[in-house]
C-alpha atoms as a PDB file:
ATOM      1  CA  UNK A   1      13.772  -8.068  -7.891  1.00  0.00           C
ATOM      2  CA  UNK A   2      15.902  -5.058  -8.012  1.00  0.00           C
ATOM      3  CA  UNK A   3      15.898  -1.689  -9.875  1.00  0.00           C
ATOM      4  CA  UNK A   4      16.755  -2.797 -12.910  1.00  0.00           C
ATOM      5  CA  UNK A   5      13.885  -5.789 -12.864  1.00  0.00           C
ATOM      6  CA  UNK A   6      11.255  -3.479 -12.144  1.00  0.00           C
ATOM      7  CA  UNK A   7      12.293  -1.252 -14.845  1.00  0.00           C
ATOM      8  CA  UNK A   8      11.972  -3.585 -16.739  1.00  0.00           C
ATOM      9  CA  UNK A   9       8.757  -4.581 -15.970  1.00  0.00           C
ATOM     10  CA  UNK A  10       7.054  -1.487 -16.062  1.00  0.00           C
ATOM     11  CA  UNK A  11       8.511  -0.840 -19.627  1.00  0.00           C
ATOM     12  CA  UNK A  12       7.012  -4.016 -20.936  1.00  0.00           C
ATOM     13  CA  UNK A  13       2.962  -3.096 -19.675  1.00  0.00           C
ATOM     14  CA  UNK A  14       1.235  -0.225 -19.898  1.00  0.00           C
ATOM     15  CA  UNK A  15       0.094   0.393 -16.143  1.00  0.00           C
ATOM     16  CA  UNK A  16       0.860  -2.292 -14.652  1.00  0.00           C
ATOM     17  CA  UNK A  17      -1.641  -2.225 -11.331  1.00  0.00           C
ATOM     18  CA  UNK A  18      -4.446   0.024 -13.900  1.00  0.00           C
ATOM     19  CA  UNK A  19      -5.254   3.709 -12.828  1.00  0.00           C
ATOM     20  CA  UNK A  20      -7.803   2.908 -10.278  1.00  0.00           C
ATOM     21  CA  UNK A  21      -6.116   3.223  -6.143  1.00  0.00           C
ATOM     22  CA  UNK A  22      -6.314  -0.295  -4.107  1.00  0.00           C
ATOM     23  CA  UNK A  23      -9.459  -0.685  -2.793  1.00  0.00           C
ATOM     24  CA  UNK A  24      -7.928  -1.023   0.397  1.00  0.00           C
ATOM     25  CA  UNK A  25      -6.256   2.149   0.402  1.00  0.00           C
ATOM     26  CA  UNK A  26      -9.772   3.882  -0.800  1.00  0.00           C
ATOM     27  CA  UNK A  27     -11.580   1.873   2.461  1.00  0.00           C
ATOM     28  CA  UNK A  28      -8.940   2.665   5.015  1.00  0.00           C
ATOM     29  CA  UNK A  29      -8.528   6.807   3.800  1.00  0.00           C
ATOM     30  CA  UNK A  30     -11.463   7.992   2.352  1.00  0.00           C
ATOM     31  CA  UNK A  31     -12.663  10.949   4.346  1.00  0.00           C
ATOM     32  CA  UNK A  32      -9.753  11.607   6.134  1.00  0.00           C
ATOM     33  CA  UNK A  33      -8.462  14.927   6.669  1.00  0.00           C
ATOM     34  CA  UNK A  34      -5.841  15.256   4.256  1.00  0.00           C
ATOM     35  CA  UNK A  35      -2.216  16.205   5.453  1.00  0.00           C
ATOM     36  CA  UNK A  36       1.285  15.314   4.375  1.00  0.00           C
ATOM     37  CA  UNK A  37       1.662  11.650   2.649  1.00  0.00           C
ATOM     38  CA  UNK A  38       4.426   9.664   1.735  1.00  0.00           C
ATOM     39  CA  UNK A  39       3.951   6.970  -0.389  1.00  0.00           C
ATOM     40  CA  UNK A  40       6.409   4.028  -0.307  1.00  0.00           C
ATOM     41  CA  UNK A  41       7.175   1.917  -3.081  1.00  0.00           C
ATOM     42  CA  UNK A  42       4.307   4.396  -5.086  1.00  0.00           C
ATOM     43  CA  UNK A  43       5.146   2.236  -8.826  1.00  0.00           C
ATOM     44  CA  UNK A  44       3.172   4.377 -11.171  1.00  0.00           C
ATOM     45  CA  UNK A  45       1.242   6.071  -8.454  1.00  0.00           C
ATOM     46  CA  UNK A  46      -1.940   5.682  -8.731  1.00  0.00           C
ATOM     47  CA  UNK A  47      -2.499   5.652  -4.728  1.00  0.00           C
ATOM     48  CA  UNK A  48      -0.654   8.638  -4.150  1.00  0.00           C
ATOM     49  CA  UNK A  49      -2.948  10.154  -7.000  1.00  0.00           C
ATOM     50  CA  UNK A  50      -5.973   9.506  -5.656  1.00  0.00           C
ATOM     51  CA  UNK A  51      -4.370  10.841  -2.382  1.00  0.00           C
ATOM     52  CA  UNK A  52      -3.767  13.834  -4.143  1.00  0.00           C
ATOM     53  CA  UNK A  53      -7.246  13.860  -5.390  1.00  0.00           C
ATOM     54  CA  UNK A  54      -8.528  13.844  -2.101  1.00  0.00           C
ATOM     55  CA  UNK A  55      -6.469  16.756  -1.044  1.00  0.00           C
ATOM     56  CA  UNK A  56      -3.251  15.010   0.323  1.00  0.00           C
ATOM     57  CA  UNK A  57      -0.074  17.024  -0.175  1.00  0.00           C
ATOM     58  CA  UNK A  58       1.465  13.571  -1.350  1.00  0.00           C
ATOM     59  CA  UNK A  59       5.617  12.511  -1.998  1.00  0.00           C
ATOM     60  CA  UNK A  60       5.910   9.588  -3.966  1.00  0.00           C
ATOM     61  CA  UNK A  61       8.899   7.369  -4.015  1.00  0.00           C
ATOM     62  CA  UNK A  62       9.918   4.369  -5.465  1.00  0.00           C
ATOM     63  CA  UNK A  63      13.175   2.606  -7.306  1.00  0.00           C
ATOM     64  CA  UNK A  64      11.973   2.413 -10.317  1.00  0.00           C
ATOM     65  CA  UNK A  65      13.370   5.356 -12.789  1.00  0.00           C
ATOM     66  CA  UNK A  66      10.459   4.188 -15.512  1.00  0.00           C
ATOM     67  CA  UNK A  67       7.322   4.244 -12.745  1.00  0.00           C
ATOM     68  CA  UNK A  68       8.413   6.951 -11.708  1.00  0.00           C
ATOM     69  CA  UNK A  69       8.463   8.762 -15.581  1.00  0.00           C
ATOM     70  CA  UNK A  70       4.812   7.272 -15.787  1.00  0.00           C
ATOM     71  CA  UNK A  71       3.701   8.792 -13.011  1.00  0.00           C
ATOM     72  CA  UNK A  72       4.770  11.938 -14.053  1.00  0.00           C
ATOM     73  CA  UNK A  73       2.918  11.277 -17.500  1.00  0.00           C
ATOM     74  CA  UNK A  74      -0.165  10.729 -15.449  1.00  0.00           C
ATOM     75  CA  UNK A  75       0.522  13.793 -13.471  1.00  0.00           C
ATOM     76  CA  UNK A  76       0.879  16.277 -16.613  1.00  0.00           C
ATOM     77  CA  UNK A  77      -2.750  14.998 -17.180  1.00  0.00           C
ATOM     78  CA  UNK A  78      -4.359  15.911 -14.458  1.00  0.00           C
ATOM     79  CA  UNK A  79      -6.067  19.463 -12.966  1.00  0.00           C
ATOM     80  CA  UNK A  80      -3.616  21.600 -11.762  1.00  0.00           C
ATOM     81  CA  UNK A  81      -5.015  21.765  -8.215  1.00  0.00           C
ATOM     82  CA  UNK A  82      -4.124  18.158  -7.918  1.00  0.00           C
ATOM     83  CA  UNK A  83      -0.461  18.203  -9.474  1.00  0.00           C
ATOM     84  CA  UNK A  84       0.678  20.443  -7.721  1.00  0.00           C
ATOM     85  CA  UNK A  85       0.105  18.300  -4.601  1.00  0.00           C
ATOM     86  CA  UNK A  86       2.322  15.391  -6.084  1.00  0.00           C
ATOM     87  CA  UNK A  87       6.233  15.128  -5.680  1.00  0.00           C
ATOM     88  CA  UNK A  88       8.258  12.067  -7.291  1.00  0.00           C
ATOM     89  CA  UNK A  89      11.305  11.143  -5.677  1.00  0.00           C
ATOM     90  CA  UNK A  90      13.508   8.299  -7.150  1.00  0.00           C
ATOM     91  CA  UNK A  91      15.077   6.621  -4.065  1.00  0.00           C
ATOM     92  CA  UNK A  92      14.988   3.378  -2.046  1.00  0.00           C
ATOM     93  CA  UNK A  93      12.097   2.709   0.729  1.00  0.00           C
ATOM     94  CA  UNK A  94      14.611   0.417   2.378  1.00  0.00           C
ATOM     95  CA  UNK A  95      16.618   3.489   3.065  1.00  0.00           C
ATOM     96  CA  UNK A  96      14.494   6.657   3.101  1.00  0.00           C
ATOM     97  CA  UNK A  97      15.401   9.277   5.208  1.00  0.00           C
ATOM     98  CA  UNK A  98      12.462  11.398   6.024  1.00  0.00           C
ATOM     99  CA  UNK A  99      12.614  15.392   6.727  1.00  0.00           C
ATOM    100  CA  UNK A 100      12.012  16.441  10.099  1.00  0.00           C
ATOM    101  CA  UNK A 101       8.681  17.247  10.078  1.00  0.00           C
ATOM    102  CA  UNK A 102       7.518  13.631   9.181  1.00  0.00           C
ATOM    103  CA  UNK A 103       4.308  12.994   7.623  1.00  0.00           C
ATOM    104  CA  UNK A 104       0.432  13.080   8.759  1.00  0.00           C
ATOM    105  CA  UNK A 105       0.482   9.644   6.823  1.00  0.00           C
ATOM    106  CA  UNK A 106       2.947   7.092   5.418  1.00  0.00           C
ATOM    107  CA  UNK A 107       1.240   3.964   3.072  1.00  0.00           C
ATOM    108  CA  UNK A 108       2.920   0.992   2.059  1.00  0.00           C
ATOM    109  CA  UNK A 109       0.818  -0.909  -0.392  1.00  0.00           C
ATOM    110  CA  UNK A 110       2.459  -4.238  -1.706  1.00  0.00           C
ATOM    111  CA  UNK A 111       5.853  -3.872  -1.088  1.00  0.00           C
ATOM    112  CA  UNK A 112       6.451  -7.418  -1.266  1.00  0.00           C
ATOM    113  CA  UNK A 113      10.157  -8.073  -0.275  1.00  0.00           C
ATOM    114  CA  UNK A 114      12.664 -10.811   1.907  1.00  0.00           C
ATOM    115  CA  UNK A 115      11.849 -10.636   5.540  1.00  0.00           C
ATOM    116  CA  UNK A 116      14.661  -8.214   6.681  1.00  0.00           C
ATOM    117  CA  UNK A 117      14.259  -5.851   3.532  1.00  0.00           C
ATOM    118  CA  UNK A 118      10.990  -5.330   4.789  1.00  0.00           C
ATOM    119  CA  UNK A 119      11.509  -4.582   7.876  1.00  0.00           C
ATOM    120  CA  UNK A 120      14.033  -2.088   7.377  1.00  0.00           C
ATOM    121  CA  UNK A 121      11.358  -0.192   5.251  1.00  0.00           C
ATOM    122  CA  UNK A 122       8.728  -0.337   7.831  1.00  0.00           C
ATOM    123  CA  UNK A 123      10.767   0.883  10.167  1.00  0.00           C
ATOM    124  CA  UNK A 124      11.821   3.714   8.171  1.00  0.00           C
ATOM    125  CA  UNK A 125       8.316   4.107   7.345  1.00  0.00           C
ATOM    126  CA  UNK A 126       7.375   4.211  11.257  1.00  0.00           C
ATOM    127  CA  UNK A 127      10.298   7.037  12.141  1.00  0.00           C
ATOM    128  CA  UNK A 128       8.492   9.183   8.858  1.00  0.00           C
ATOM    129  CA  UNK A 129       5.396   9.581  10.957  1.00  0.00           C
ATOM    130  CA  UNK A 130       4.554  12.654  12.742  1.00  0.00           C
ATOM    131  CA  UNK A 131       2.698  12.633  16.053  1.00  0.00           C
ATOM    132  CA  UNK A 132      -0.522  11.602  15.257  1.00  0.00           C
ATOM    133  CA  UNK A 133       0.419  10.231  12.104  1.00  0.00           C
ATOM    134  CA  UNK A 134      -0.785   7.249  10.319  1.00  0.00           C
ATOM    135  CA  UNK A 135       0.861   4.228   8.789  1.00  0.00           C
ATOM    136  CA  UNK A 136      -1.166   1.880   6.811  1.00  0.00           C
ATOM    137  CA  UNK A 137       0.726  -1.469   5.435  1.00  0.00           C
ATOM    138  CA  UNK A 138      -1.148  -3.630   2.746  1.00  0.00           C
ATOM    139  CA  UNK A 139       0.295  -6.618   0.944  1.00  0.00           C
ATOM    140  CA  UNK A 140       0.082 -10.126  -0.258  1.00  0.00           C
ATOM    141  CA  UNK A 141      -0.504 -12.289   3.010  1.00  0.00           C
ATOM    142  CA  UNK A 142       1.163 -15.527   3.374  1.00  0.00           C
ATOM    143  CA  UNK A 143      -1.930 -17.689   3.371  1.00  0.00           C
ATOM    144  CA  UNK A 144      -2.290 -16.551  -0.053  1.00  0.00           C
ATOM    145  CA  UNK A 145      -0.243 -19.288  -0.994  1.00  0.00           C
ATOM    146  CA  UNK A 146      -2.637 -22.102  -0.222  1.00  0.00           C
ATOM    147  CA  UNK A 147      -5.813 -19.861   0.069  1.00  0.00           C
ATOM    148  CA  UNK A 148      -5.566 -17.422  -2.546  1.00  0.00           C
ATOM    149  CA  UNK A 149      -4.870 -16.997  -6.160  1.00  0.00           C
ATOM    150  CA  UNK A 150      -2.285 -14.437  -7.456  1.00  0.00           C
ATOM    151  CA  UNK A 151       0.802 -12.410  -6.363  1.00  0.00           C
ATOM    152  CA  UNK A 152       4.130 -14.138  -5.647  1.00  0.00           C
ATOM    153  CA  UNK A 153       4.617 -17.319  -5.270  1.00  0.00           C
ATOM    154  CA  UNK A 154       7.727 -17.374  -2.989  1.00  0.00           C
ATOM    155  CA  UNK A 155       6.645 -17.533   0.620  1.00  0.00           C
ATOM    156  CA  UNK A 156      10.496 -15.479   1.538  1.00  0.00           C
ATOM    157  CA  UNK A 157       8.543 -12.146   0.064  1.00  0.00           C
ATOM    158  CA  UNK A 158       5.141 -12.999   1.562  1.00  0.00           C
ATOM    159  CA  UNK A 159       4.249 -11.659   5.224  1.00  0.00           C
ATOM    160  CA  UNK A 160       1.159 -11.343   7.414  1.00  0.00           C
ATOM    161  CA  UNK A 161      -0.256  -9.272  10.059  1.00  0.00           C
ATOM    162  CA  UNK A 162       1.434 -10.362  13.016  1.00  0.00           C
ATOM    163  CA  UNK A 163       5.039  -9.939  11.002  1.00  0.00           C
ATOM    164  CA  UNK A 164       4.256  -6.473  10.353  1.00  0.00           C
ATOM    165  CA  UNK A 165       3.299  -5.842  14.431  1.00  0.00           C
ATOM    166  CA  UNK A 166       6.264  -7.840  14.985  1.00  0.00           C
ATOM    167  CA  UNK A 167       8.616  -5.352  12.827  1.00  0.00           C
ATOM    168  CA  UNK A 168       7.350  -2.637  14.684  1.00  0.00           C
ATOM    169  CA  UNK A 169       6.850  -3.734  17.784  1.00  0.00           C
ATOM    170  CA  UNK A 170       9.193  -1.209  19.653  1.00  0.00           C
ATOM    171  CA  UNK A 171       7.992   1.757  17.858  1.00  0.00           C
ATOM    172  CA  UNK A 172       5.330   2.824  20.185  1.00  0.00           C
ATOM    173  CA  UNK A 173       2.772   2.746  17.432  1.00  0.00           C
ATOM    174  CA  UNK A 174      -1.001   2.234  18.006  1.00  0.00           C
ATOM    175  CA  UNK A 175      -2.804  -0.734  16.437  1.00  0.00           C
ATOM    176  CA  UNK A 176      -5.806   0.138  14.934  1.00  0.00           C
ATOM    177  CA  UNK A 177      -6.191  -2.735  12.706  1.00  0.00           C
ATOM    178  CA  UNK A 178      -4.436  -5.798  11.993  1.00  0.00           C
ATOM    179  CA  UNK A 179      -6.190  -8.031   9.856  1.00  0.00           C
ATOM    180  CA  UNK A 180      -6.554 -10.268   6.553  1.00  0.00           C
ATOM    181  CA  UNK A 181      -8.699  -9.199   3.890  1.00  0.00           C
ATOM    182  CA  UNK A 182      -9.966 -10.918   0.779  1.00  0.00           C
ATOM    183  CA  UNK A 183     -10.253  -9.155  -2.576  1.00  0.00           C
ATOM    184  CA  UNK A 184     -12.561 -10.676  -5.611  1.00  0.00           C
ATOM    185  CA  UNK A 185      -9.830 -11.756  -8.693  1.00  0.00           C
ATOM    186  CA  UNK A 186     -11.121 -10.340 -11.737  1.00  0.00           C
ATOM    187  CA  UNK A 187      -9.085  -9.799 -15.210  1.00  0.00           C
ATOM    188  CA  UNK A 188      -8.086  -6.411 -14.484  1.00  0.00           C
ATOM    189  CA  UNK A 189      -4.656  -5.590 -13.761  1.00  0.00           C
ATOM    190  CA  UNK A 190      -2.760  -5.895 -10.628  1.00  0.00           C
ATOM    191  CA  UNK A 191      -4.461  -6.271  -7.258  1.00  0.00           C
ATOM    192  CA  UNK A 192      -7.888  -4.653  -8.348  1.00  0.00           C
ATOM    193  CA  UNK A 193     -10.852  -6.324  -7.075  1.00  0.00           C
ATOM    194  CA  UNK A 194     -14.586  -5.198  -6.595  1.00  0.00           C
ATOM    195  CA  UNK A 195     -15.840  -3.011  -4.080  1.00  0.00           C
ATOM    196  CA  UNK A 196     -14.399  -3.220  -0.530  1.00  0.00           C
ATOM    197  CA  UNK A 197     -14.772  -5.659   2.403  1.00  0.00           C
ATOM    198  CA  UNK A 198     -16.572  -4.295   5.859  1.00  0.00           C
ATOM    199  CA  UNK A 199     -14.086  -2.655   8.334  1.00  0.00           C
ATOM    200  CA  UNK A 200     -13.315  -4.564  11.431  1.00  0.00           C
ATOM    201  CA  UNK A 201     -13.469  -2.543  15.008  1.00  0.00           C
ATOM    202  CA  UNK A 202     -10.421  -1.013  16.397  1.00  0.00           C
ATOM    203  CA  UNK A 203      -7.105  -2.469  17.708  1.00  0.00           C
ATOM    204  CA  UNK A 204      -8.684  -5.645  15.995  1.00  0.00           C
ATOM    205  CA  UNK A 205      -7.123  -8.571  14.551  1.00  0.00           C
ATOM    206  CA  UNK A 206      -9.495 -11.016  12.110  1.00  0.00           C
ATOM    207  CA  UNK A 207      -9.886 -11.948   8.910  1.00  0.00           C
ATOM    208  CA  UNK A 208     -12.684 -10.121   6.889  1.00  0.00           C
ATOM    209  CA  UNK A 209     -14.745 -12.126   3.563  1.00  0.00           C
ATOM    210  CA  UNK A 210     -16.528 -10.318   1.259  1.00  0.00           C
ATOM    211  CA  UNK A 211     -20.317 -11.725   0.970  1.00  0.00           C
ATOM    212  CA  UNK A 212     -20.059 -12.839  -2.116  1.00  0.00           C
ATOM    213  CA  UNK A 213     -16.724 -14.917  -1.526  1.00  0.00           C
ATOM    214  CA  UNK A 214     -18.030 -15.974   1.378  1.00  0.00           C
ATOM    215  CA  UNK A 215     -20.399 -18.303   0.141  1.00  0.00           C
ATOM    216  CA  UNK A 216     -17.897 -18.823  -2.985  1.00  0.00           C
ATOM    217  CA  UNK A 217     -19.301 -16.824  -5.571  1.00  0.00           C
ATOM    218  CA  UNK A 218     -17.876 -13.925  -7.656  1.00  0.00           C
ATOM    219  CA  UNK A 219     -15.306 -15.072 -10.315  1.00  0.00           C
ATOM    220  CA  UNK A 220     -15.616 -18.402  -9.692  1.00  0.00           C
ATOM    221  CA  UNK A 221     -14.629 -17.955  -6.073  1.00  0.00           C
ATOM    222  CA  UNK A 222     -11.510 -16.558  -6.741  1.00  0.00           C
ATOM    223  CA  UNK A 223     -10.100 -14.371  -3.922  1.00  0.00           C
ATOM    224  CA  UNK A 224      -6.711 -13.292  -3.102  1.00  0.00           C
ATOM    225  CA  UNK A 225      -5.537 -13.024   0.745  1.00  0.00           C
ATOM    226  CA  UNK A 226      -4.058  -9.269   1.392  1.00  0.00           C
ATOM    227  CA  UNK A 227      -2.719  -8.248   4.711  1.00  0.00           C
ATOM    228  CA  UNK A 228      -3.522  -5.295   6.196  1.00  0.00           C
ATOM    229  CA  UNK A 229      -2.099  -3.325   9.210  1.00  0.00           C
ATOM    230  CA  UNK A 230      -3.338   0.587  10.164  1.00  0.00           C
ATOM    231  CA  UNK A 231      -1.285   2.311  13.052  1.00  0.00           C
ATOM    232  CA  UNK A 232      -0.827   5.190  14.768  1.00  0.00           C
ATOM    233  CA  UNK A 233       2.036   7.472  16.055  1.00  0.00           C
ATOM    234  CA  UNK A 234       0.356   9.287  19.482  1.00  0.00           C
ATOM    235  CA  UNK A 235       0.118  12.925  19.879  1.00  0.00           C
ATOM    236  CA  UNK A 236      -0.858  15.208  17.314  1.00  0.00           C
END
């Protein structure tokens, strides 16, 4: 999908993904000392928002002219203290150029693009890091396909841990988790699920369940397979 498909899509719903962060985002962050954030590929930004909330100084980017006005609407809405920590930029995450002083964190949450797109962005999302930084990479795994319920349906746009490591494997970036995650499938909007799976230990790849999906409850059993991939830029 391009600009102008996206646009479109966001015109046609009223938030899309809802107002509430991904969970994943909330398990990974929460409690972090808050820095400079960029957030890729931000849609209507309701990550970078709760970023914001939490104290981040927080850049939000994405392609789409009409998340971008939403976000702003949201924006207007909120305390002052937190607006004034949020910056829109319309631009491309394929082709971002970041300032000098990079960021303390960089998220990409469902960016869900062919193989070499992707790559591109992570590994302008890798050179935005500053030493010490963090860059945290969540999206629709490929096993979702056969194992999960939602998100695309074209396996070209659907990647897993190991092709994220793989994209950034000469970017002399710590792994501090590399991992599948399932999410409970509810009838809210967008990837929103219930409350978050257990963290696995660092440098660690697995797969993490959810109690109640593990034994095939909640919603019927319906779970959706995210990837998710936290590194770190040394120094700092």
């Amino acid at each position: 999908m391009d600009s102008q498909d996206w646009d479109d899509r966001y015109a046609a719903s009223e938030l899309v993904w809802g107002a509430a962060p991904n969970r994943w985002v909330v398990r990974e962050l929460a409690g972090r000392t808050p820095g400079h954030a960029l957030d890729l590929a931000a849609g209507e930004g309701r990550n970078a928002i709760w970023l914001a909330a939490q104290g981040w100084e927080v850049t939000g980017l994405d392609f789409s002219a009409v998340a971008l006005e939403r976000a702003e609407r949201l924006t207007a809405e909120l305390p002052d203290e937190v607006a004034d920590r949020l910056t829109w930029r319309h631009g491309d995450a394929r082709a971002y150029e970041a300032p000098a002083a990079g960021y303390d964190l960089v998220l990409v949450a469902y960016l869900q693009i062919p193989a070499a797109e992707r790559r591109a962005a992570l590994r302008r999302a890798a050179d935005a890091l500053s030493p010490g930084g963090t860059l945290l990479v969540i999206g629709h795994d490929l096993s979702n396909l056969t194992e999960g319920v939602g998100g695309p349906q074209d396996p070209a746009v659907l990647f897993t841990p190991e092709d994220v490591l793989a994209d950034l494997a000469d970017r002399g970036l710590r792994t501090v988790r590399a991992e599948r995650v399932h999410r409970t499938v509810g009838g809210e909007p967008g990837h929103k699920g219930a409350a978050g799976a257990e963290s696995a230990g660092s440098g660690e790849s697995a797969e993490r369940v959810e109690g109640a999906e593990a034994n095939g409850g909640g919603q019927g059993g319906r779970v959706a397979v995210d990837a998710l991939v936290r590194l770190e830029r040394s120094g700092g």
